[in-house]
Protein backbone atom coordinates (compact mmCIF):
# COMPACT_ATOMS: atom_id res chain seq x y z
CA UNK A 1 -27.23 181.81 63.70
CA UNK A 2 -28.49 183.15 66.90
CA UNK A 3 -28.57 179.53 68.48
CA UNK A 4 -24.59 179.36 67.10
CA UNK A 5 -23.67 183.13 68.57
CA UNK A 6 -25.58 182.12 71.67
CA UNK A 7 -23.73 178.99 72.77
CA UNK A 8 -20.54 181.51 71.17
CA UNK A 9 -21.62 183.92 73.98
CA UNK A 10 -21.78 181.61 76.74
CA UNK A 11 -18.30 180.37 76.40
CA UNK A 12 -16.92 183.83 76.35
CA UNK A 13 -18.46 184.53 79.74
CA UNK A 14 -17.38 181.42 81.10
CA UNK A 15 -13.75 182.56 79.55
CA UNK A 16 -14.11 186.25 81.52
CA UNK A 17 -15.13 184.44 84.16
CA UNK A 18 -11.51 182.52 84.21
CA UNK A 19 -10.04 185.57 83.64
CA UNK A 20 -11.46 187.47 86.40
CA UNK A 21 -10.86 184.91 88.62
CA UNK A 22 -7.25 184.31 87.77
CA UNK A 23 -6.12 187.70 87.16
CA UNK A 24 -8.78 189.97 88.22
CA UNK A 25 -9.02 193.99 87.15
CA UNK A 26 -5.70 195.67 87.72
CA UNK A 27 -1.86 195.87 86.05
CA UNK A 28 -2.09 192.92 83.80
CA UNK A 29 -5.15 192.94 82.65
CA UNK A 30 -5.06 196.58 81.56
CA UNK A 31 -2.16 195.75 79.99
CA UNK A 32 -3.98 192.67 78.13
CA UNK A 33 -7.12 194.29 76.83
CA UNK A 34 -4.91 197.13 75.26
CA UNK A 35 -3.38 194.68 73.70
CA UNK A 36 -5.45 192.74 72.41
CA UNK A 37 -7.60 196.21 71.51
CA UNK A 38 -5.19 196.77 68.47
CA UNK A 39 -5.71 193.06 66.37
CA UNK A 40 -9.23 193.11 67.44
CA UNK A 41 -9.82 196.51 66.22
CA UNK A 42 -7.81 195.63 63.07
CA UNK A 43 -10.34 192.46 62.76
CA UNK A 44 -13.02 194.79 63.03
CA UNK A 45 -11.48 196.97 60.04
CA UNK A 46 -10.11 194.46 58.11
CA UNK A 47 -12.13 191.43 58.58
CA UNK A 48 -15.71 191.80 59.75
CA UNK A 49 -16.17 195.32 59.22
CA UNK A 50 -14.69 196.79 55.75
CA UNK A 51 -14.11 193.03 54.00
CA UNK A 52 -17.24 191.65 54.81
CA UNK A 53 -19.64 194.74 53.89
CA UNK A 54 -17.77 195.11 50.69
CA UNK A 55 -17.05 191.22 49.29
CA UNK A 56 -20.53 190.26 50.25
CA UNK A 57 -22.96 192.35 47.86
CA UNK A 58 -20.52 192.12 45.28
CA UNK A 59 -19.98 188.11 45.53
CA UNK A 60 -23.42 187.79 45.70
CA UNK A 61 -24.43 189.27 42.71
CA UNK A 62 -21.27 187.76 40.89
CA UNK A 63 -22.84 183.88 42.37
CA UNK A 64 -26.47 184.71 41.50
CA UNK A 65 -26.05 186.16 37.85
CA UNK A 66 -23.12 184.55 36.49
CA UNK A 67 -22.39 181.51 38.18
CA UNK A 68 -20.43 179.46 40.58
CA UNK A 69 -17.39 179.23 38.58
CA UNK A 70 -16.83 182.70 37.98
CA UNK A 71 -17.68 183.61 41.99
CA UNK A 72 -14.79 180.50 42.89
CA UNK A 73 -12.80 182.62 40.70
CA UNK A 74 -13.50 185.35 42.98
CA UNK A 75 -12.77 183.81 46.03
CA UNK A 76 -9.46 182.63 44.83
CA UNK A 77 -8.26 185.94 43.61
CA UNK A 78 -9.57 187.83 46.70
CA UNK A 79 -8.06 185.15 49.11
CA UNK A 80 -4.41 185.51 47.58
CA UNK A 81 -5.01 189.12 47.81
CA UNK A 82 -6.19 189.07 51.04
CA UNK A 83 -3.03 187.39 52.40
CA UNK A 84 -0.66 189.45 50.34
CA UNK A 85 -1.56 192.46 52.25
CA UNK A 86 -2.19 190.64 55.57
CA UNK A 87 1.36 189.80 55.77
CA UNK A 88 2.23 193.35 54.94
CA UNK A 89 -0.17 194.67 57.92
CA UNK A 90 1.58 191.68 60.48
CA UNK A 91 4.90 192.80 59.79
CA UNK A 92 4.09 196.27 60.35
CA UNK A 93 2.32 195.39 63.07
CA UNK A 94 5.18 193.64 64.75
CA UNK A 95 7.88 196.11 63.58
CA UNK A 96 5.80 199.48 64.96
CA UNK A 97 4.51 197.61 68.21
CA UNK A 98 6.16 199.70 70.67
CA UNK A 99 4.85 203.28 68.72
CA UNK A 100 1.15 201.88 68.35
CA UNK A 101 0.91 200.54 71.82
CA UNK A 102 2.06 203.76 73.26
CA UNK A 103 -0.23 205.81 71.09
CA UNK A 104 -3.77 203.85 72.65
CA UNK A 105 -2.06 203.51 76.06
CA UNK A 106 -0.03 206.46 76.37
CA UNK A 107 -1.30 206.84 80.06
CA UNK A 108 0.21 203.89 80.77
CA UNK A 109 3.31 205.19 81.31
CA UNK A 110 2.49 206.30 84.62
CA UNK A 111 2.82 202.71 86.43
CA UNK A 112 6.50 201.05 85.74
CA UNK A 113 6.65 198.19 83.47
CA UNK A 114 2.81 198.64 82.09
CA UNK A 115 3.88 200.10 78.56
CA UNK A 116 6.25 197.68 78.14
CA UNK A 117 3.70 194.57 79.47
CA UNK A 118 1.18 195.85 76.96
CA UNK A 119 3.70 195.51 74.18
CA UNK A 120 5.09 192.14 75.03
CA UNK A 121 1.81 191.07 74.81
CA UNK A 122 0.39 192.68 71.31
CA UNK A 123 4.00 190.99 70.09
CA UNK A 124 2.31 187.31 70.76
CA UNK A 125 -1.63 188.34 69.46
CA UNK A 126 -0.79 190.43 66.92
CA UNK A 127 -0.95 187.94 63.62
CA UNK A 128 -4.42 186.97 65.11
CA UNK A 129 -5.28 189.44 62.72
CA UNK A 130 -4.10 187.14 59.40
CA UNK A 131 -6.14 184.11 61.00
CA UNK A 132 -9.85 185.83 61.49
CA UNK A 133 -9.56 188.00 58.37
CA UNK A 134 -9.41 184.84 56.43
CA UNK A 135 -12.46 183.72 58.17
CA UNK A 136 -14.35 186.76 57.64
CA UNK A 137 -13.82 186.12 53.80
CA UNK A 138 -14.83 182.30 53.87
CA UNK A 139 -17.37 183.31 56.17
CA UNK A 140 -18.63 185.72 53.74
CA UNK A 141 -18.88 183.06 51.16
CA UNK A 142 -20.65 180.55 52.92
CA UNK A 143 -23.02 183.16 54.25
CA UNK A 144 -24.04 183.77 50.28
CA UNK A 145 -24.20 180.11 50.13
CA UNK A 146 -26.85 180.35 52.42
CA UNK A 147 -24.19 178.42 55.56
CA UNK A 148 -24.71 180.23 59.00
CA UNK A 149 -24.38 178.07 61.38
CA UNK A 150 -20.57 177.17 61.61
CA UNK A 151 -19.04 180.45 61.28
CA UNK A 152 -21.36 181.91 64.01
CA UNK A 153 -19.75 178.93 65.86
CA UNK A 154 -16.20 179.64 65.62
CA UNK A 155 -15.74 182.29 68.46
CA UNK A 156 -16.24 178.80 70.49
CA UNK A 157 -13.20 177.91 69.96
CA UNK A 158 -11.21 181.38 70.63
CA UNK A 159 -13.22 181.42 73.69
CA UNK A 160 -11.79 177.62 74.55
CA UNK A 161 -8.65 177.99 73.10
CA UNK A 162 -8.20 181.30 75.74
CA UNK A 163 -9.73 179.36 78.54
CA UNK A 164 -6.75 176.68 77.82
CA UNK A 165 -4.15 179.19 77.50
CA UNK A 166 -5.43 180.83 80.80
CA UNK A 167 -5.23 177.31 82.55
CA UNK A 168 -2.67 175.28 81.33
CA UNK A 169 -0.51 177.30 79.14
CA UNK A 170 0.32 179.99 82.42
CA UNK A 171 2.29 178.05 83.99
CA UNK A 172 5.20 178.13 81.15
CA UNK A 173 5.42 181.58 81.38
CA UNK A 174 6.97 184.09 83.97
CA UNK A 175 4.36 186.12 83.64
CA UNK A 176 1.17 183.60 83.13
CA UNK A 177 -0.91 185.98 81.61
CA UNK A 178 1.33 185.35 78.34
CA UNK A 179 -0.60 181.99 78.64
CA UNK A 180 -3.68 183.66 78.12
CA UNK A 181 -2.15 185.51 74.66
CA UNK A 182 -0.92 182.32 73.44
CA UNK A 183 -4.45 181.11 73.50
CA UNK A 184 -6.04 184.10 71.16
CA UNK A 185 -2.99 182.86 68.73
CA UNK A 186 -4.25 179.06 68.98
CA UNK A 187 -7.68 180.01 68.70
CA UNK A 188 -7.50 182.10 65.56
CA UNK A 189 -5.94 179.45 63.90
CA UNK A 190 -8.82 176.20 65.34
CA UNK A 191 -11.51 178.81 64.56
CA UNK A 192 -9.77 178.98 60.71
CA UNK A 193 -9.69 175.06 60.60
CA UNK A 194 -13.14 174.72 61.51
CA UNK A 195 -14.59 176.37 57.99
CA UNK A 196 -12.86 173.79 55.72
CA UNK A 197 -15.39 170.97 56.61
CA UNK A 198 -18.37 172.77 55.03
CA UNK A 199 -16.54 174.18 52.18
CA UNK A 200 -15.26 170.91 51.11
CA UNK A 201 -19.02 170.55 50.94
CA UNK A 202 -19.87 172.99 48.81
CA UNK A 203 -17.41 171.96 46.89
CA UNK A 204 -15.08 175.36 47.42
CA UNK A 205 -11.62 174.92 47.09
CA UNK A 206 -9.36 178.50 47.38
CA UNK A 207 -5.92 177.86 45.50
CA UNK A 208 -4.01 180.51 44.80
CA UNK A 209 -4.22 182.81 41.89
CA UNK A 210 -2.74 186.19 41.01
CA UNK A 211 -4.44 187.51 38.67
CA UNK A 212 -6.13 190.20 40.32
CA UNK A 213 -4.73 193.35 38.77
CA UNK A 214 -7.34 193.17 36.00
CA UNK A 215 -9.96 191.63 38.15
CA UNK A 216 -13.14 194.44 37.72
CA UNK A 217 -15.29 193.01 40.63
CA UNK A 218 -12.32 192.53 42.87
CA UNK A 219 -11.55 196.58 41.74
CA UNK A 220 -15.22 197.31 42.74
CA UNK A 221 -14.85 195.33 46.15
CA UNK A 222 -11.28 196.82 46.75
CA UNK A 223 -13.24 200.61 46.23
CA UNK A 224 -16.01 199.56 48.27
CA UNK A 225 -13.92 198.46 51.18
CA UNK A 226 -11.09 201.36 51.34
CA UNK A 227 -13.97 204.01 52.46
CA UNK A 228 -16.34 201.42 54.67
CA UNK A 229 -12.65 200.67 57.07
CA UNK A 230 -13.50 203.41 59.14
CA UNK A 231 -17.26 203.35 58.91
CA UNK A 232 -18.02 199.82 59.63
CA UNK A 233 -15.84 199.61 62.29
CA UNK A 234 -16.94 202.74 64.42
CA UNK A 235 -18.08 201.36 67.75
CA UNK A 236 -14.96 199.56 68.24
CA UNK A 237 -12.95 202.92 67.21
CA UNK A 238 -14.78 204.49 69.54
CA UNK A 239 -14.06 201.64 72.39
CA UNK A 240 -10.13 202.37 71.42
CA UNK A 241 -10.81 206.35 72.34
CA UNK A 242 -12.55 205.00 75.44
CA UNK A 243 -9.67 202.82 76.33
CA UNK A 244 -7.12 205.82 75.53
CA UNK A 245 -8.43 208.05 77.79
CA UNK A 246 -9.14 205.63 80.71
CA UNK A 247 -5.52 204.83 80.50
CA UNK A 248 -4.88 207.77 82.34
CA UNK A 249 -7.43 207.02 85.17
CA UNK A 250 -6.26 204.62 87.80
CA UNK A 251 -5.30 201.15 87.72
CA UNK A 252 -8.67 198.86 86.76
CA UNK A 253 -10.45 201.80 84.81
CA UNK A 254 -9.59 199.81 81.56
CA UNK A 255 -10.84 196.24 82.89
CA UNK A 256 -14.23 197.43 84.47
CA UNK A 257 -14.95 199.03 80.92
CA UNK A 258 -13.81 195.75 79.30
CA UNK A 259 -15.64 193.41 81.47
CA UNK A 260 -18.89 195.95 81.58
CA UNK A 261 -18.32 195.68 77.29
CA UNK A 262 -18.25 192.34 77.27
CA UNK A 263 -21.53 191.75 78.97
CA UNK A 264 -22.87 194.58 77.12
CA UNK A 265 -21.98 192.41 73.80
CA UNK A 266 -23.55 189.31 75.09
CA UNK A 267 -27.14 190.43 73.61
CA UNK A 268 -25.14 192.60 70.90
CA UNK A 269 -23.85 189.18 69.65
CA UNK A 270 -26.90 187.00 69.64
CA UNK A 271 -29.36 189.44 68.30
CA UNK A 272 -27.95 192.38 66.31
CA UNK A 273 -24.50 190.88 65.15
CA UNK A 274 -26.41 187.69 64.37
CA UNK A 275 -29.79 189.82 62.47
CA UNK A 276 -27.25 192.06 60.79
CA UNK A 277 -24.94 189.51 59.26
CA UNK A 278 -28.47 187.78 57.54
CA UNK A 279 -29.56 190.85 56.85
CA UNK A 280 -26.41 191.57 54.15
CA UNK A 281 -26.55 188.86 52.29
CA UNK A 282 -30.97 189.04 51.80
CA UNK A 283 -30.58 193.05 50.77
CA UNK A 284 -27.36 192.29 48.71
CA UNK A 285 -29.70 189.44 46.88
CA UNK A 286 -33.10 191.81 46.60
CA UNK A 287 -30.95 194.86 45.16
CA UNK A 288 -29.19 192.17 42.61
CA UNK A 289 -32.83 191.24 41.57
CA UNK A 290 -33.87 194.71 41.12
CA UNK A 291 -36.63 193.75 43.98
CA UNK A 292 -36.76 197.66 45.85
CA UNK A 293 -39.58 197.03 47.45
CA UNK A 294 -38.66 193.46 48.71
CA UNK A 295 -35.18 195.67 50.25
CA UNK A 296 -37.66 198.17 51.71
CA UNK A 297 -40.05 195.58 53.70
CA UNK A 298 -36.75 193.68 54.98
CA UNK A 299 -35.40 197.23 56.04
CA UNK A 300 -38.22 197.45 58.34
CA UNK A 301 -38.61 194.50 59.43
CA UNK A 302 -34.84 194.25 60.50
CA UNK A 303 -35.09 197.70 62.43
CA UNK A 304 -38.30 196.54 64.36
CA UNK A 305 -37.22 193.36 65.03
CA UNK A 306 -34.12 195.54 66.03
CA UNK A 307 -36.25 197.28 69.23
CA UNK A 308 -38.04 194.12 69.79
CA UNK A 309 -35.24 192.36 70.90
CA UNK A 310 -32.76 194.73 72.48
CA UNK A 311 -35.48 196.56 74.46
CA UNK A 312 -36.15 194.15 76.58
CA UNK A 313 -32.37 193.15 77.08
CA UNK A 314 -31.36 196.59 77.69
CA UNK A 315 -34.02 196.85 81.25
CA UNK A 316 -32.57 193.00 81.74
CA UNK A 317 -29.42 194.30 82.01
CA UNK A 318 -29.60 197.14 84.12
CA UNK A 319 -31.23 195.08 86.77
CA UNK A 320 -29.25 192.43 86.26
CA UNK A 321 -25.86 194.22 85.80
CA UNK A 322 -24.65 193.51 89.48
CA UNK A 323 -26.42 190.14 90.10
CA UNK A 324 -24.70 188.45 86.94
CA UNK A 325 -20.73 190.12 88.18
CA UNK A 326 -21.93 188.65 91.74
CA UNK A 327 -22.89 185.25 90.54
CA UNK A 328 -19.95 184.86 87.72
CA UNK A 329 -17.13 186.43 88.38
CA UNK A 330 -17.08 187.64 92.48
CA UNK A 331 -14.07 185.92 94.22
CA UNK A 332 -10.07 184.89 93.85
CA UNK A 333 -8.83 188.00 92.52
CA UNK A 334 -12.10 189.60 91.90
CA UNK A 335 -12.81 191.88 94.42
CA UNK A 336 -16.28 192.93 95.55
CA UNK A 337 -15.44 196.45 94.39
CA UNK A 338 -14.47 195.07 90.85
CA UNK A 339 -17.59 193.91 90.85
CA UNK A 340 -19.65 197.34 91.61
CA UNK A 341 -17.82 199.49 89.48
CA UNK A 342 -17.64 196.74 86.65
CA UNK A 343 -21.35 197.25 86.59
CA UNK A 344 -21.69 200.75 86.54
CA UNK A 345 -19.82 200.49 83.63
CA UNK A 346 -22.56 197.62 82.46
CA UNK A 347 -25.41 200.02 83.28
CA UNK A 348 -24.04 202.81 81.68
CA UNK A 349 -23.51 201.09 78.44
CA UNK A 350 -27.36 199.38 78.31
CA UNK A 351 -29.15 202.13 76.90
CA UNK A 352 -26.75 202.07 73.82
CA UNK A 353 -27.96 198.58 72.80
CA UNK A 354 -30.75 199.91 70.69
CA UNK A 355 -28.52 202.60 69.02
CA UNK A 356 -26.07 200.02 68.38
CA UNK A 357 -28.63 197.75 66.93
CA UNK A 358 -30.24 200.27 64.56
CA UNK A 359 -26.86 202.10 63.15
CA UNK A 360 -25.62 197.64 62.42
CA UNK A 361 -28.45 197.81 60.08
CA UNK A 362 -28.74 201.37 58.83
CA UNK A 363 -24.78 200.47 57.77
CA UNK A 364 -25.58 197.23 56.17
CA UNK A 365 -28.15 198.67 54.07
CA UNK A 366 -25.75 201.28 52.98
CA UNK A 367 -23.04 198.50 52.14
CA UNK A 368 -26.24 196.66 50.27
CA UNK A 369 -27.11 199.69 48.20
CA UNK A 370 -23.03 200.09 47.82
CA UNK A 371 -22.90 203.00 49.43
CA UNK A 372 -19.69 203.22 51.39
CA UNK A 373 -19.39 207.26 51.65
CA UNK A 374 -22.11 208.50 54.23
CA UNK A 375 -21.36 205.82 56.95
CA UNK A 376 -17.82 206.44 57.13
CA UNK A 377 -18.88 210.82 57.23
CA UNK A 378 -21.21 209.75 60.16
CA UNK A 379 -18.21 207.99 61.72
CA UNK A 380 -15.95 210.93 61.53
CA UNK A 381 -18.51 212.85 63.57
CA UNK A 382 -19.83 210.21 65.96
CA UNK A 383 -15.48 209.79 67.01
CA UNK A 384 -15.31 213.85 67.73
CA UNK A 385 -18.58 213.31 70.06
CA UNK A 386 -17.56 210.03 71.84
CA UNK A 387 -14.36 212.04 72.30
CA UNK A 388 -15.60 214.89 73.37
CA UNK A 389 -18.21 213.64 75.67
CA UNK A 390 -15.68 211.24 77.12
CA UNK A 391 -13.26 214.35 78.02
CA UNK A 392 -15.40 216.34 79.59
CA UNK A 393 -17.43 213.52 81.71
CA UNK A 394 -14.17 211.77 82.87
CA UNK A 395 -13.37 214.75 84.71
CA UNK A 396 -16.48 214.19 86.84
CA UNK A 397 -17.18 210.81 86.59
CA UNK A 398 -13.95 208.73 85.80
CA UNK A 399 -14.72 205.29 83.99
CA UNK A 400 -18.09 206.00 84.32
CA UNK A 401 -18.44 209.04 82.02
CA UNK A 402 -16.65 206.79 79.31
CA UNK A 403 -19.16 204.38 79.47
CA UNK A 404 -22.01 206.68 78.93
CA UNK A 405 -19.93 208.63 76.29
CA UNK A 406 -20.23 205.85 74.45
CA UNK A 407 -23.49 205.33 75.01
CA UNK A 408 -24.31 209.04 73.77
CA UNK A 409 -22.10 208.73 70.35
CA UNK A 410 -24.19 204.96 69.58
CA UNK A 411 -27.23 207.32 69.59
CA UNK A 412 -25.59 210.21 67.67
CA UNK A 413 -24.35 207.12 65.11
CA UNK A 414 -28.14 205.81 64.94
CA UNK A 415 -29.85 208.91 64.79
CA UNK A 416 -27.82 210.05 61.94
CA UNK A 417 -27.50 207.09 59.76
CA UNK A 418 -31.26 206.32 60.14
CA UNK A 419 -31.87 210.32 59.08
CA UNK A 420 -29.51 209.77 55.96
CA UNK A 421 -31.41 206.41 54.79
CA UNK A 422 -34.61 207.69 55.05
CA UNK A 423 -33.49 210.25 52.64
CA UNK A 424 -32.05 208.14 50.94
CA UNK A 425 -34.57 205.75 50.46
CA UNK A 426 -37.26 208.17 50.47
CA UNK A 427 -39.16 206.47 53.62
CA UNK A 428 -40.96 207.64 56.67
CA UNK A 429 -40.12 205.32 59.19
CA UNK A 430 -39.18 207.88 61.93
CA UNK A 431 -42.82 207.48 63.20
CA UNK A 432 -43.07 204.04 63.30
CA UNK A 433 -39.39 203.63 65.00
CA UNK A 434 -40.65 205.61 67.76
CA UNK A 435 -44.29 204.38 68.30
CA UNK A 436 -43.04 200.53 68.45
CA UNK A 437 -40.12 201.39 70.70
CA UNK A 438 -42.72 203.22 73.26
CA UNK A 439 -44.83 200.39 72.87
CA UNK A 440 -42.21 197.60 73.54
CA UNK A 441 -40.90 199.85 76.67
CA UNK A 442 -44.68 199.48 77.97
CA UNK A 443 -44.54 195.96 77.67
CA UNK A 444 -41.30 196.10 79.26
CA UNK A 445 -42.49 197.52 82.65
CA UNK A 446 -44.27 194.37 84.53
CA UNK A 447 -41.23 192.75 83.39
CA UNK A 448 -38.60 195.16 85.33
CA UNK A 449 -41.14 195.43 88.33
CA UNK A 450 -41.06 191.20 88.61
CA UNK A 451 -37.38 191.34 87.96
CA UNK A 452 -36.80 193.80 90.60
CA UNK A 453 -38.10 192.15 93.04
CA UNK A 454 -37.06 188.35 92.50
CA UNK A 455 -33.52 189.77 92.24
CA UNK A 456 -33.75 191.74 95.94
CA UNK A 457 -34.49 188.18 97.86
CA UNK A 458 -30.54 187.43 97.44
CA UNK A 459 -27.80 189.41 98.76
CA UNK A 460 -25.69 189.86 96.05
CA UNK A 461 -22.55 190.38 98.03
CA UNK A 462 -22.24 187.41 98.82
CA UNK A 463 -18.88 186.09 97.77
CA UNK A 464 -18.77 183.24 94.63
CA UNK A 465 -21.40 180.65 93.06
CA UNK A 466 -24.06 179.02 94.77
CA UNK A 467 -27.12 177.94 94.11
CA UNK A 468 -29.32 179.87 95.55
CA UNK A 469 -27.52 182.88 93.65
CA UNK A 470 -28.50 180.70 90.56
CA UNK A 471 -31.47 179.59 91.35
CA UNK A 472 -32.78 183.85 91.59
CA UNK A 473 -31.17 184.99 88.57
CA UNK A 474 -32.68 182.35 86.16
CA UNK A 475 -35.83 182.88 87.63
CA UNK A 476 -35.94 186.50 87.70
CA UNK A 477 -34.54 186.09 83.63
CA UNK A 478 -36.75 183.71 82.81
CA UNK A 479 -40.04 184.60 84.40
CA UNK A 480 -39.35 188.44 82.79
CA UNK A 481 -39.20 186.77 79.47
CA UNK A 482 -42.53 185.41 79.86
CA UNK A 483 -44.16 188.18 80.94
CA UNK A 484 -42.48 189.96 78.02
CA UNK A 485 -44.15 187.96 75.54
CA UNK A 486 -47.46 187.86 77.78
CA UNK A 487 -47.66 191.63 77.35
CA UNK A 488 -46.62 191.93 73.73
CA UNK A 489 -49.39 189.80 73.41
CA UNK A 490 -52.17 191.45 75.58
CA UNK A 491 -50.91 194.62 74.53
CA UNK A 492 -51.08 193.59 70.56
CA UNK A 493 -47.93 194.29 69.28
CA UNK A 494 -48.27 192.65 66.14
CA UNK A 495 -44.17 192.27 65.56
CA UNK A 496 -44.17 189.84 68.62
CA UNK A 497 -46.57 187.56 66.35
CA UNK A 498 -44.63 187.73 63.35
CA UNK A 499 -41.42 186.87 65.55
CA UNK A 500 -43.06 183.80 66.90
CA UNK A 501 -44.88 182.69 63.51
CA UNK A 502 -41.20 182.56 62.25
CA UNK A 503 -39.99 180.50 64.46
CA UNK A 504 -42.48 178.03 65.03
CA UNK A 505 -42.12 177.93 60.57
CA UNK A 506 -38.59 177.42 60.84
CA UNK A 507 -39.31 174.65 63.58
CA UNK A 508 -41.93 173.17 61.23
CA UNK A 509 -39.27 173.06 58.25
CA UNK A 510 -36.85 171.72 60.27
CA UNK A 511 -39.22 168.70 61.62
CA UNK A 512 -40.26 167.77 57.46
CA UNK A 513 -38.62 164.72 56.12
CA UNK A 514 -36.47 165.92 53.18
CA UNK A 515 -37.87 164.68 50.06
CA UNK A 516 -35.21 162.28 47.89
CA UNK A 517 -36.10 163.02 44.28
């Protein structure tokens, strides 16, 4: 999954690359990140966030104890439902535009023709929404079926599909960044298509069927969904507060956030997006089985593994913040002050990448256990502190204070999910979160210090690619890797062992002849 999210990654920094490039930070693209904020964060509460948390435990259990008829039963029932009320939210969607696109970008009315920009825009992106909540639930079901690979793929194909809308699909628009919305459209729909291969495999075939009225574990999914929308989904509510209120900062506030987010979600993606959606499916499983203590030692694991990962990648960012803008995205309509203040942005969302990592988890254990309620009462109060950190440290620091109001709620979010599981659960792993993460910092000094100074033999100011640019960066990234691992190891951090025993077994699995019996 992480080798799928990875290559998923890439190709959406190649795609802000062509964006920044193209259209740079100002007018339009403020105008196309709102819009797109409003089906992404519907995706997030529709389709990844609320849908997936709730269908997965219960389709699980429903595969595992009674069979793979009555769980294609299920699916069929949940997928008509699905679309009933997706074409309910789409034509809302479309019919309100104006109203919902003034109440996340009200500040937007202070530039001429931005409102209206932002609009035109959502207008073209908004059914995206239909398309990827579909693929959350057939994602869902092959993830039960024990399929990763291909639906941590698809984002590929948005990220391609954008690319071609940015490039060739421009130039039939006055405007060309309608090009560019066109292409989340196509996308959607290729990333859709690309599912049906591997559950003609499995031999899953969703026809329609309405009988879901009567349906008890489409009842139980339909409860445990209506609470988890807002608490699944709270980093990217609290994105659409950030967005809000840098709409009435100047011109570009919007983009340096988005483009500082987006880098900030390259790790996210590979490590805790990929570790959290395996993680659902193995608690769902253990819980079904009655196996608590099995839940408890993958709880662990997951958080550890958590800090051993995003650690690392949080220093790696803050150094690298400005070198990776410089290298990628620096020229055509990118300015060199795009670049600066789209990194202060970067750096001031880093240190969230743990908190972010830990409250993934602490949620999906709470959607495991079916416990819907306390994320969603964390959420309410993370929102008031991202909001009122944001207000008071935009005054001072502009785009910058958002950034690290966000930062400060992911922390509030951890910290109090992690306090209600291990009350929960009746654990102590407070202790142990802290020791490891002071030991994995330690580790993580000789690799800053190389970093450091690999990255200061380059002048990153220097306009566009080359390859001496190149050559630094993937040096300094590299080499801090190894010494990473070189330190976890001299330093005997026993999780680094585990970490590498599992992937040299998955290695060795993959390498075995399968048996024909």
């Amino acid at each position: 999954m992480s080798v799928a999210t990875s290559i998923s990654r890439v190709s959406g920094l190649i795609r802000d690359m062509v964006v920044a490039r193209f259209f740079g930070a100002g007018v339009m693209t403020d105008a196309f990140f709102m819009a797109f904020t409003i089906p992404n964060l519907l995706r997030r509460f529709f389709a990844e966030g609320s849908l997936t948390a709730a269908f997965v435990p219960v389709f699980s259990e429903v595969f595992h104890r009674r069979g793979e008829e009555e769980a294609q039963q299920l699916a069929n029932r949940c997928a008509t439902l699905l679309l009933l009320v997706m074409f309910v939210v789409v034509a809302a969607g479309l019919l309100c535009s104006p109203w919902i696109v003034q109440a996340i970008g009200y500040g937007f009315g202070q530039t001429a023709g931005k409102l209206e920009l932002t609009h035109q825009l959502n207008l073209i992106m908004f059914p995206y929404i239909a398309l990827v909540s579909l693929l959350a639930l057939l994602t869902g079901i092959l993830n039960v079926r024990g399929h990763f690979f291909l639906p941590s793929l698809s984002p590929l194909l948005l990220n391609l599909a954008m690319i071609f809308g940015a490039l060739s699909l421009g130039h039939l628009f006055q405007r060309p960044i309608f090009g560019l919305a066109a292409g989340v459209l196509l996308g959607g729909l290729l990333q859709l298509l690309l599912q049906f291969p591997v559950l003609l495999r499995y031999r899953i075939c969703l026809r329609p069927d309405f009988r879901f009225l009567h349906d008890e574990q489409l009842k139980k999914i339909t409860l445990l969904m209506l609470p988890g929308i807002a608490g699944v989904a709270i980093y990217q509510i609290n994105v659409v507060v950030s967005r809000l209120l840098a709409s009435f900062l100047p011109d570009g506030s919007v983009s340096y956030l988005y483009y500082g987010q987006r880098l900030f979600e390259f790790p996210q993606g590979i490590f805790i997006v990929s570790l959290a959606q395996a993680v659902l499916p193995m608690m769902s499983r253990q819980i079904a089985d009655g196996d608590q203590q099995g839940m408890r030692q993958s709880l662990s694991f997951s958080l550890t593994l958590i800090a051993l990962l995003t650690l690392p990648a949080m220093v790696g960012l803050m150094l690298c913040a400005k070198p990776v803008f410089s290298l990628f995205f620096l020229g055509g309509a990118f300015s060199l002050s795009d670049v600066d203040n789209s990194a202060l942005a970067l750096i001031c969302f880093a240190p969230g990448l743990l908190f972010v990592g830990y409250s993934r988890i602490a949620a999906q254990t709470f959607y495991a256990l079916k416990d819907t309620r306390t994320p969603v009462i964390v959420s309410f109060w993370t929102l008031l502190v991202n909001l009122g950190a944001g207000l008071v440290l935009m005054q001072w620091l502009g785009f910058i204070g958002l950034a690290l109001a966000l930062t400060i709620a992911s922390l509030f979010n951890a910290g109090a999910l992690l306090t209600r599981l291990q009350g929960k659960l009746h654990l102590g792993f407070a202790r142990q979160l802290l020791t490891q993460s002071v030991r994995i910092m330690i580790a993580c000094l000789p690799m800053a210090i190389l970093v450091y100074l690999l990255l200061g033999m380059v002048d990153w100011n220097q306009s566009g690619f080359s390859v001496e640019k190149t050559l630094v960066l993937t040096a300094a990234v590299g080499s801090g890797m190894v010494i990473f691992v070189a330190t976890c190891l001299l330093l005997k951090i026993a999780e680094i062992h585990q970490l590498l025993r599992l992937i040299k077994d998955k290695f060795n699995r993959r390498q075995q002849p399968t048996e024909l019996s």
